[in-house]
Protein backbone atom coordinates (compact mmCIF):
# COMPACT_ATOMS: atom_id res chain seq x y z
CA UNK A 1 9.42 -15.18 -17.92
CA UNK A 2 11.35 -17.64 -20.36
CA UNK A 3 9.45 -19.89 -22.32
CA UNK A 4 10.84 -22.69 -20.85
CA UNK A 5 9.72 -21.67 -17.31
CA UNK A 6 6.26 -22.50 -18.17
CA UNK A 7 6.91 -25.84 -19.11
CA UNK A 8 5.79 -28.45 -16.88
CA UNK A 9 7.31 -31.08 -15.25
CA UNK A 10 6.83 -34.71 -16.32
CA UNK A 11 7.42 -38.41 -14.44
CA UNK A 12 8.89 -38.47 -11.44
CA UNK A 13 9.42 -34.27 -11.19
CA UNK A 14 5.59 -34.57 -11.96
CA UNK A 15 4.84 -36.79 -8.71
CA UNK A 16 7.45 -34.62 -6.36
CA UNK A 17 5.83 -31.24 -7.73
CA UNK A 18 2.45 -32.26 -6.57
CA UNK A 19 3.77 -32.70 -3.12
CA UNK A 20 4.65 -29.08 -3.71
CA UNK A 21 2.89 -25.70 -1.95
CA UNK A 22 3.29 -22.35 -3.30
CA UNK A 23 5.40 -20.36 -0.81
CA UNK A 24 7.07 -23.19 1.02
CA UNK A 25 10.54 -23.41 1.22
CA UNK A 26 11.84 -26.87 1.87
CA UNK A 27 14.98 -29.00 2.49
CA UNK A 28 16.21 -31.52 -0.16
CA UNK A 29 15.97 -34.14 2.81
CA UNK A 30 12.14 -33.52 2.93
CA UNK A 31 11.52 -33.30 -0.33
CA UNK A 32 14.09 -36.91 -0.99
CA UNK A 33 11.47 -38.82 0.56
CA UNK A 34 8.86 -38.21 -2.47
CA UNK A 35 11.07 -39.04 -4.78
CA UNK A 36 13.38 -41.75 -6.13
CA UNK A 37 16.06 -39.67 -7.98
CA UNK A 38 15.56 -36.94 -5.64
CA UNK A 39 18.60 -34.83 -7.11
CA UNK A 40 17.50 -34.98 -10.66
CA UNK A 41 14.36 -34.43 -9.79
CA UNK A 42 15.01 -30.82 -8.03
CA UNK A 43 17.05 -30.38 -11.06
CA UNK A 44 14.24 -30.22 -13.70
CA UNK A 45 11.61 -28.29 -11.48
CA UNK A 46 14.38 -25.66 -11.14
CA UNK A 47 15.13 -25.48 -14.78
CA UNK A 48 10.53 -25.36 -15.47
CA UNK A 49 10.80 -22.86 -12.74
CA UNK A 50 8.60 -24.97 -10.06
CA UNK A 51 11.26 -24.43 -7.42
CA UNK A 52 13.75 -21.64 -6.59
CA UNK A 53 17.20 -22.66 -4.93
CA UNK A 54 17.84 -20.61 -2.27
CA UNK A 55 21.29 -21.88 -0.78
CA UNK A 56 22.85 -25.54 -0.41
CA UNK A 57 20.09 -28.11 -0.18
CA UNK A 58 17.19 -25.43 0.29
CA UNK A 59 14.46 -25.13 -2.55
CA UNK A 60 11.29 -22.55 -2.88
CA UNK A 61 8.34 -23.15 -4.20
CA UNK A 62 7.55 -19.69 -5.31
CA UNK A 63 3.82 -17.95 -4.81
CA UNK A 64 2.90 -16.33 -8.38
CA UNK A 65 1.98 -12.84 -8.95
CA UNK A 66 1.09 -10.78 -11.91
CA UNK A 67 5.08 -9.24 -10.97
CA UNK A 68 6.19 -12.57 -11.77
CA UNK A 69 7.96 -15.14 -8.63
CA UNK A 70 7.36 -13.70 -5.27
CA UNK A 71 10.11 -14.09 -3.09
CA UNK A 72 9.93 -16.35 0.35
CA UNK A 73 8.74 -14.50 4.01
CA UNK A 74 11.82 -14.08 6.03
CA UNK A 75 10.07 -16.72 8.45
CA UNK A 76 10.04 -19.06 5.96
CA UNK A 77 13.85 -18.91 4.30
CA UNK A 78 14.99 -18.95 7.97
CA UNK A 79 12.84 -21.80 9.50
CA UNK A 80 14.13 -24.32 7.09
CA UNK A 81 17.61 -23.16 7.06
CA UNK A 82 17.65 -23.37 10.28
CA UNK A 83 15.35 -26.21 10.94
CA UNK A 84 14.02 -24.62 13.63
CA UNK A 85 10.82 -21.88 14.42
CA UNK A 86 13.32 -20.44 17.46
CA UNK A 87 13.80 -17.12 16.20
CA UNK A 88 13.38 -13.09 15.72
CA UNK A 89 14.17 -11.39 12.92
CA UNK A 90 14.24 -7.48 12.18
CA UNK A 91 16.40 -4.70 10.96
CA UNK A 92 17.90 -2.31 13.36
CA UNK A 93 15.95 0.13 11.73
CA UNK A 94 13.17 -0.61 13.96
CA UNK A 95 14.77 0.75 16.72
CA UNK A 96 13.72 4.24 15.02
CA UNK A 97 10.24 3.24 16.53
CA UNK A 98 11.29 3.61 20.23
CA UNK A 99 11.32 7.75 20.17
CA UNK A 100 15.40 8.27 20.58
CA UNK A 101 15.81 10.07 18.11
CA UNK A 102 17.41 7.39 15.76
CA UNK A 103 16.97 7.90 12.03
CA UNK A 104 18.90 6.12 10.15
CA UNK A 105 17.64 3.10 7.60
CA UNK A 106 19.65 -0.06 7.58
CA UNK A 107 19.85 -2.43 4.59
CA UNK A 108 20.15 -4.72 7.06
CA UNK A 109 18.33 -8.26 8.42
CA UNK A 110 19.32 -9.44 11.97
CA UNK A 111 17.84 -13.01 12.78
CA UNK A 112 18.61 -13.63 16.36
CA UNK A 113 18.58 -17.96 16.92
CA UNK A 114 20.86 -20.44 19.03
CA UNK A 115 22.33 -22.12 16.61
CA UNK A 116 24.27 -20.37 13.57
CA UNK A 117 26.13 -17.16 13.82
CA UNK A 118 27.49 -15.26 10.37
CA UNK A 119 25.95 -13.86 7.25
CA UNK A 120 24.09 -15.95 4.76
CA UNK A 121 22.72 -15.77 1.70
CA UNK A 122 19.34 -17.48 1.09
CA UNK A 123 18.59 -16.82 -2.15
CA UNK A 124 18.33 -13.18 -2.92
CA UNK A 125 18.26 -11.80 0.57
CA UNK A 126 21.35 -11.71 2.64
CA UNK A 127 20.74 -12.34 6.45
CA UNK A 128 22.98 -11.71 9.85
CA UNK A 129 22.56 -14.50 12.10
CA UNK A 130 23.71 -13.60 15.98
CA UNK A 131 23.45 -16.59 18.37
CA UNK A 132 21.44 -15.31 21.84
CA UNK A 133 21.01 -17.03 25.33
CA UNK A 134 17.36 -15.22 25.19
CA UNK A 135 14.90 -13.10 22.84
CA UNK A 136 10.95 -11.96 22.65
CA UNK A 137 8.72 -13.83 20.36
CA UNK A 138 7.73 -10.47 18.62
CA UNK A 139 9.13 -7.25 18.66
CA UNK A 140 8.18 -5.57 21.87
CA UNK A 141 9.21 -1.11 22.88
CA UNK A 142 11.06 -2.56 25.77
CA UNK A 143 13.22 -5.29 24.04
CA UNK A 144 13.97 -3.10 21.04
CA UNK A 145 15.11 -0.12 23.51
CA UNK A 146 17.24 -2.32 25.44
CA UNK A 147 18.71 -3.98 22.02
CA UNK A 148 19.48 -0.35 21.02
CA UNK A 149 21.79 0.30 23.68
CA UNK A 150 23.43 -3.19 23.92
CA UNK A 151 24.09 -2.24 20.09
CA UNK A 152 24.76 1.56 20.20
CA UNK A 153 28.37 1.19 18.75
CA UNK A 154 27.27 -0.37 15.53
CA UNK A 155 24.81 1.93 14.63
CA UNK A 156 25.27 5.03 12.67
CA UNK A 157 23.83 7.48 15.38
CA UNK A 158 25.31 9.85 17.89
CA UNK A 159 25.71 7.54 20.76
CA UNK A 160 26.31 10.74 23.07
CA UNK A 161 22.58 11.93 22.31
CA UNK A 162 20.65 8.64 21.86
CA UNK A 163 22.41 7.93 25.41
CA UNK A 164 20.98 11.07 26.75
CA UNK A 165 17.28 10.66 25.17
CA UNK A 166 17.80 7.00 26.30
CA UNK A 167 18.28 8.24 29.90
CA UNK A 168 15.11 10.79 29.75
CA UNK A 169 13.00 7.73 27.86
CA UNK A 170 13.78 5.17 30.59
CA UNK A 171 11.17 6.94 32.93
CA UNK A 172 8.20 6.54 30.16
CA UNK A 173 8.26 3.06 30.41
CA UNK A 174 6.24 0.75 32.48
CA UNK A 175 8.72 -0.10 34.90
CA UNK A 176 8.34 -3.88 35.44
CA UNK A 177 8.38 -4.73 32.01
CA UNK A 178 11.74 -2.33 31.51
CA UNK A 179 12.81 -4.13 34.27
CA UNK A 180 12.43 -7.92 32.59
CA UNK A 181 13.48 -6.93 29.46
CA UNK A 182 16.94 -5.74 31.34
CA UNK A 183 16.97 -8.95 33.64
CA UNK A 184 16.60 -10.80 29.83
CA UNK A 185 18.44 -9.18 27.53
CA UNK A 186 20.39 -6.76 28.50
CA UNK A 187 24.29 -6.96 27.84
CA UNK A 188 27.05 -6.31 30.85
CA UNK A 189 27.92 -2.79 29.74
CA UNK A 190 23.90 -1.97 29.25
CA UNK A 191 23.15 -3.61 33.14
CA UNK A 192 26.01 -1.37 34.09
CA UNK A 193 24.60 1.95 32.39
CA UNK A 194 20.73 1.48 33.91
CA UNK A 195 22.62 1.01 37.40
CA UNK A 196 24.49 4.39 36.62
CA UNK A 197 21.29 6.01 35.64
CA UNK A 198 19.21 4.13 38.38
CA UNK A 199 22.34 5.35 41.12
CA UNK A 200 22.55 8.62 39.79
């Protein structure tokens, strides 16, 4: 750490650090309300290494470890980006937990939300928003094998055998919650395929 990251704030920084909790993230129009030269202000607890910019107008208030800074939970860097707790995020490598076979790791972060779609950087982690009429609050078997197949062609699989263990998997489900998570989140061309399988 740089010598001058452990000096400390003084005046008005002073005031707007207290204000401050370790592992927050927070918006400059939150923070502009504790402060009367709000700008300069973020300025110098940047430079003493108080806060963290992540992206345009978003500032961290990084947790200390004996590692030095730790970085901001994913559920924090997205909630204030996207003012909003509406959201799931998770790599498409935890579709590797549903038992089809899938292997493959993705350097990836998904955060599924209706309101931004694109890739952003918040500080040192990039995410991949996707606007979605509907998702679970957590993870659930049933969401992430439906997700799977309404993903299959961007995913670095076989799509001719994860289709076929996806057919023999369907059964080992409970039925009425496969059945809601298709009715939820399935896309048109997975609704068609589990009408195939269910016809054929």
């Amino acid at each position: 750490m740089s010598s001058h990251a452990q000096a400390m704030p003084h005046g008005g920084a002073a005031d707007l650090a207290r204000h401050l909790r370790a592992g927050r993230v927070y918006r400059r129009e939150e923070l502009a309300s504790q402060s009367t030269a709000v700008d300069r202000h973020l300025r110098e607890l940047v430079k003493v290494g108080r806060l963290r910019k992540l992206a345009q107008g978003l500032y961290h208030a990084p947790k200390k470890s004996t590692f030095g800074d730790l970085p901001p939970s994913d559920e924090e860097a997205v909630s204030a980006f996207l003012r909003d707790k509406d959201f799931l995020v998770f790599s498409p490598s935890a579709y590797n937990a549903v038992g089809l076979g899938t292997t493959q790791v993705y350097n990836r972060t998904w955060v599924y939300n209706h309101k931004r779609h694109g890739k952003f950087k918040l500080g040192n982690r990039q995410y991949e928003f996707r606007v979605k009429p509907r998702f679970p609050k957590k993870l659930t078997p049933e969401f992430l094998y439906v997700d799977m197949l309404n993903n299959l062609d961007e995913l670095a699989e076989d799509r001719d055998v994860v289709l076929e263990l996806a057919r023999n998997k369907a059964s080992s489900f409970d039925p009425v919650k496969l059945r809601q998570a298709v009715e939820l989140y399935a896309n048109m061309a997975t609704r068609k395929r589990f009408q195939e399988w269910a016809n054929g």
